[in-house]
Protein backbone atom coordinates (compact mmCIF):
# COMPACT_ATOMS: atom_id res chain seq x y z
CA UNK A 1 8.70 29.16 7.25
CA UNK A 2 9.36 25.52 5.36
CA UNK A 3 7.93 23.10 7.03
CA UNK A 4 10.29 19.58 6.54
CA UNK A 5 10.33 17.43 6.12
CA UNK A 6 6.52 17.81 4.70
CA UNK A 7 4.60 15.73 2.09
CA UNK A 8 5.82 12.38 1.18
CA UNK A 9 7.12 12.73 -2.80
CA UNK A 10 4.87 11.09 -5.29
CA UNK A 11 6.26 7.70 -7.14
CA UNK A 12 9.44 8.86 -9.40
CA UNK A 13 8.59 8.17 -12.97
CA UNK A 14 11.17 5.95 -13.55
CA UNK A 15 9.95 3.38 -10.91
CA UNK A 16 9.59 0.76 -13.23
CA UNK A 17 13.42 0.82 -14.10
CA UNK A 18 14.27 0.63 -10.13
CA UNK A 19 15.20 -2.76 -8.52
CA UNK A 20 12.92 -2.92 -5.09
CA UNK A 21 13.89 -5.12 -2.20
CA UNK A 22 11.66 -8.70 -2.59
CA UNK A 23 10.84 -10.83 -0.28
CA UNK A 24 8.93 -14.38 -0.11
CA UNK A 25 6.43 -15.78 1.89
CA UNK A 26 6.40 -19.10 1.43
CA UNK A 27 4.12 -21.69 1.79
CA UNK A 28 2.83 -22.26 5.30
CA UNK A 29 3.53 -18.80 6.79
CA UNK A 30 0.84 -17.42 9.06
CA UNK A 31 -0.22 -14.47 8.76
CA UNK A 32 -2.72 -12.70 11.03
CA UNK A 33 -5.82 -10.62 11.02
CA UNK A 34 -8.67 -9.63 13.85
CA UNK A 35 -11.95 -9.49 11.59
CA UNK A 36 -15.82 -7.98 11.97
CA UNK A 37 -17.20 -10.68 14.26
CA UNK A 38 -19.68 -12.55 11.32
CA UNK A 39 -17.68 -11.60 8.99
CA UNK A 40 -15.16 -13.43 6.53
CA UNK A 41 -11.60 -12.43 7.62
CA UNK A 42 -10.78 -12.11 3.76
CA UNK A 43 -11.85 -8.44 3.18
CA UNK A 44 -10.53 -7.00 0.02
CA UNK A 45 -11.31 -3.50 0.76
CA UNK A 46 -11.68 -0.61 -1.70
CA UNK A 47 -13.36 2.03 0.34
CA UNK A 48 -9.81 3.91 0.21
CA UNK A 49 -9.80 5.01 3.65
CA UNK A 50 -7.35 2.89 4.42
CA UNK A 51 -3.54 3.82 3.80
CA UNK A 52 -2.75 1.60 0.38
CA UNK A 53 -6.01 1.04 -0.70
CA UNK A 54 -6.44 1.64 -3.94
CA UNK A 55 -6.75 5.58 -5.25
CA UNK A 56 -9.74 4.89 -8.12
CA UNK A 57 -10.88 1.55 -6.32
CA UNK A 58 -10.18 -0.45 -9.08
CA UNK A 59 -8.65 -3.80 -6.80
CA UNK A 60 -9.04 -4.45 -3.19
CA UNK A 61 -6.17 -4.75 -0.13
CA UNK A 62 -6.29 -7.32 2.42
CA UNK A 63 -4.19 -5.71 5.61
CA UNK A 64 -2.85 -8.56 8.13
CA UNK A 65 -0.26 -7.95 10.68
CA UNK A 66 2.82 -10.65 10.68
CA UNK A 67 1.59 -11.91 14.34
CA UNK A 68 -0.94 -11.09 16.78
CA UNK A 69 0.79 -8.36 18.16
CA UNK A 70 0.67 -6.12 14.87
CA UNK A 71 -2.67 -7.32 14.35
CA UNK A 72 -3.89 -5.70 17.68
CA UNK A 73 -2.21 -2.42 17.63
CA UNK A 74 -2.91 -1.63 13.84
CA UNK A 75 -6.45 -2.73 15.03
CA UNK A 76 -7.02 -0.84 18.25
CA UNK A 77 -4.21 1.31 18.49
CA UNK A 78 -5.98 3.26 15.74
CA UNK A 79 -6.48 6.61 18.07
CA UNK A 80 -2.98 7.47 19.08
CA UNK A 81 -2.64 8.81 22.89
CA UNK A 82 -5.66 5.93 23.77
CA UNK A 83 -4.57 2.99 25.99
CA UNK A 84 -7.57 1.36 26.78
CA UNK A 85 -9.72 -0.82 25.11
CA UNK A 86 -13.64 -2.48 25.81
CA UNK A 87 -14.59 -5.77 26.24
CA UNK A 88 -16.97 -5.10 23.77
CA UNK A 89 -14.46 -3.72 21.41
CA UNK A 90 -12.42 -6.89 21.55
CA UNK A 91 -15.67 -9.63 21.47
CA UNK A 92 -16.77 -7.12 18.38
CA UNK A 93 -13.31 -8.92 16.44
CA UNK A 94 -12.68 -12.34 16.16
CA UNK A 95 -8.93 -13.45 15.24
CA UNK A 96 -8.28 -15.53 12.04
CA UNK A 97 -5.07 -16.88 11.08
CA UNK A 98 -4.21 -17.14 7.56
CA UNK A 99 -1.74 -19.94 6.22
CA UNK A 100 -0.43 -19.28 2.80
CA UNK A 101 -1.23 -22.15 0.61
CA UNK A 102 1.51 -20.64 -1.93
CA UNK A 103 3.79 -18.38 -2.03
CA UNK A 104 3.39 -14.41 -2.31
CA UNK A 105 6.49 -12.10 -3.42
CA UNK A 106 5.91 -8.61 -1.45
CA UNK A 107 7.92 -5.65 -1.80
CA UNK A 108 9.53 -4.80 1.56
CA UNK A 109 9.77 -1.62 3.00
CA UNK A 110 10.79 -2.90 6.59
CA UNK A 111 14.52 -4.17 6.14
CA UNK A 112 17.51 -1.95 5.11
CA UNK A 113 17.73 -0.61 1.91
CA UNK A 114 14.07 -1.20 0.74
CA UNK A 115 12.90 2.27 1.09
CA UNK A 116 16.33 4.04 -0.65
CA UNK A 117 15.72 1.34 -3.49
CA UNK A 118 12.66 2.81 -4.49
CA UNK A 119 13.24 6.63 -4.04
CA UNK A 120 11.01 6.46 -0.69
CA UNK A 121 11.05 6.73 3.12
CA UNK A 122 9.02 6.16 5.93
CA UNK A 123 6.64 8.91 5.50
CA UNK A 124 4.77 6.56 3.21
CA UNK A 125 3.35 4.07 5.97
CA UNK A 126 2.86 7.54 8.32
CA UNK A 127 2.10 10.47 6.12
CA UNK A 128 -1.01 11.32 3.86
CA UNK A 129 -3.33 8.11 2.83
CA UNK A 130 -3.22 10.14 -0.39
CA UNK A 131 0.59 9.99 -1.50
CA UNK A 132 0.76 6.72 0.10
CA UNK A 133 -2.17 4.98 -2.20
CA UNK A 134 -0.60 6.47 -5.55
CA UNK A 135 2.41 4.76 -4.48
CA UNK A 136 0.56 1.55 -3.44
CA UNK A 137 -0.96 1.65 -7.46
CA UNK A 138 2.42 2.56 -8.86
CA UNK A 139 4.42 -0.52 -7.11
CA UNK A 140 1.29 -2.67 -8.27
CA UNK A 141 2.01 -2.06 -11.54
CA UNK A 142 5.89 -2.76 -11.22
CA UNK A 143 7.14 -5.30 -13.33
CA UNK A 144 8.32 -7.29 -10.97
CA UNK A 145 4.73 -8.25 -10.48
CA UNK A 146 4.14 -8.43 -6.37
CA UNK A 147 1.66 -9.67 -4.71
CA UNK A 148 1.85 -6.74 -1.87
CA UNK A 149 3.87 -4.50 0.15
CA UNK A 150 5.69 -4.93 3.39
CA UNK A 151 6.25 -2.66 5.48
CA UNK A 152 6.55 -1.28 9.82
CA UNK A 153 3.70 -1.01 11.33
CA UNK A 154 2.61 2.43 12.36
CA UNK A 155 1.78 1.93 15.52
CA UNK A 156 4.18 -0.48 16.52
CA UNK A 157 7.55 0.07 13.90
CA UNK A 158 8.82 -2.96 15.49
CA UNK A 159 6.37 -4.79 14.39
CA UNK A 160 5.49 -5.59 10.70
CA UNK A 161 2.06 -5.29 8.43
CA UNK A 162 1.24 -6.52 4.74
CA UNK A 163 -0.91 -4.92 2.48
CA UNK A 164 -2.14 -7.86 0.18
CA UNK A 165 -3.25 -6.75 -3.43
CA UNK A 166 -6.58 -8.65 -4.52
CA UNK A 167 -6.11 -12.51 -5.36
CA UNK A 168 -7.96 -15.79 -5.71
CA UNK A 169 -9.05 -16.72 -1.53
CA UNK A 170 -7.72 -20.09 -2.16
CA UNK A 171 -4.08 -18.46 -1.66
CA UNK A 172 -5.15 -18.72 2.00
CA UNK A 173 -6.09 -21.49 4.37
CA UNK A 174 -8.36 -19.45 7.04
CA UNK A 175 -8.37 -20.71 11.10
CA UNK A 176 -10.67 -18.87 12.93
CA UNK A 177 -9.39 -18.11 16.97
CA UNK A 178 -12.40 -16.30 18.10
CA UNK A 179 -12.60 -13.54 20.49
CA UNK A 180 -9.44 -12.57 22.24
CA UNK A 181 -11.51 -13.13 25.36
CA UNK A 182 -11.47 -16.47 25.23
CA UNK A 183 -10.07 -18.49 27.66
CA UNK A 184 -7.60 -19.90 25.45
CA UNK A 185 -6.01 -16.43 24.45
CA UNK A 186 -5.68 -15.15 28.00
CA UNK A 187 -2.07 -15.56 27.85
CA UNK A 188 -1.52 -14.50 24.97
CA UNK A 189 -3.99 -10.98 25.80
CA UNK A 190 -2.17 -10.32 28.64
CA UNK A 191 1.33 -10.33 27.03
CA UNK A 192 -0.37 -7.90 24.57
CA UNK A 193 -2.35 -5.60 26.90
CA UNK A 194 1.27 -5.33 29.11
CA UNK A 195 3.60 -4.85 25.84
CA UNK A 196 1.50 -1.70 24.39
CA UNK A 197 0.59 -0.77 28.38
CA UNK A 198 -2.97 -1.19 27.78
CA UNK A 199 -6.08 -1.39 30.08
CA UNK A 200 -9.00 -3.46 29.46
CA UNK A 201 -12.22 -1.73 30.74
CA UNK A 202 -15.86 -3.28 30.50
């Protein structure tokens, strides 16, 4: 029996030639991220376990979610099927918002038509971390030079994630929020916790 739709097709070899869907961020956009408590929310990673990380480790990825919302669910909704999460999880991250201090050019893979553009579809930001790194390293290298990808969120398709090729940190003007436990995010935790249907336990 064929299984479909199956693996995710590797990068088409004429990539270069193909016209993706760009997007801006411009200066003053927020992005967000919820960090290692202690550590700095900038995290470049190249262990590749993460889904466009790169495949030989040669630069690092920065993931941030577009609001607080992605940044939670891509953070916690890790384990799909799990709605619950510890206080302890939650004081073990601190939130950090990121303002841009210039512009970065991202190719999007959340709107209409940036997938087809490319010879893609969404199997790349839900399939194999395998396909899905060769393609983050072949759009790197497009000549249309951007800074990252955008794309849905898998946890959370309505809600939008950026994967951040390595840069200079002074792209980014860092706030740090704290724990989502604090007093001053209770609002905004609730309206989380009751969007994904989440429990907090002790």
């Amino acid at each position: 029996m064929i299984d479909f739709p199956g693996e995710h097709p590797e990068p088409p070899s004429d990539l270069a030639t193909r016209d993706p869907l760009l997007v801006e961020m411009h200066v003053g956009a927020v992005l967000s991220r919820l960090h290692a408590k202690g550590k700095s929310p900038l995290f470049f990673g190249r262990t590749g376990n993460n889904r466009f990380d790169s495949p030989d480790r040669t630069y690092g990825v920065l993931y941030t979610g577009l609001d607080e919302y992605c940044a939670f669910i891509e953070t916690y909704g890790q384990t799909t099927g799990i709605r619950t999460v510890t206080e302890s999880a939650l004081d073990g991250r601190h939130l950090a918002h990121l303002e841009l201090l210039r512009p970065i050019k991202l190719i999007d893979l959340s709107n209409s038509g940036g997938l087809a553009r490319i010879g893609a579809d969404s199997r790349l930001f839900s399939g194999s971390h395998a396909v899905a790194q060769r393609w983050s390293a072949a759009l790197r290298g497009h000549p249309s030079k951007p800074d990252g990808i955008l794309y849905p969120a898998r946890h959370d398709a309505a809600r939008n994630a950026c994967a951040i090729y390595e840069c200079f940190p002074s792209v980014f003007e860092l706030y740090a929020k704290g724990s989502l436990l604090e007093h001053q995010h209770s609002a905004l935790l609730g309206a989380i916790l009751d969007t994904y249907g989440f429990a907090l336990i002790p």
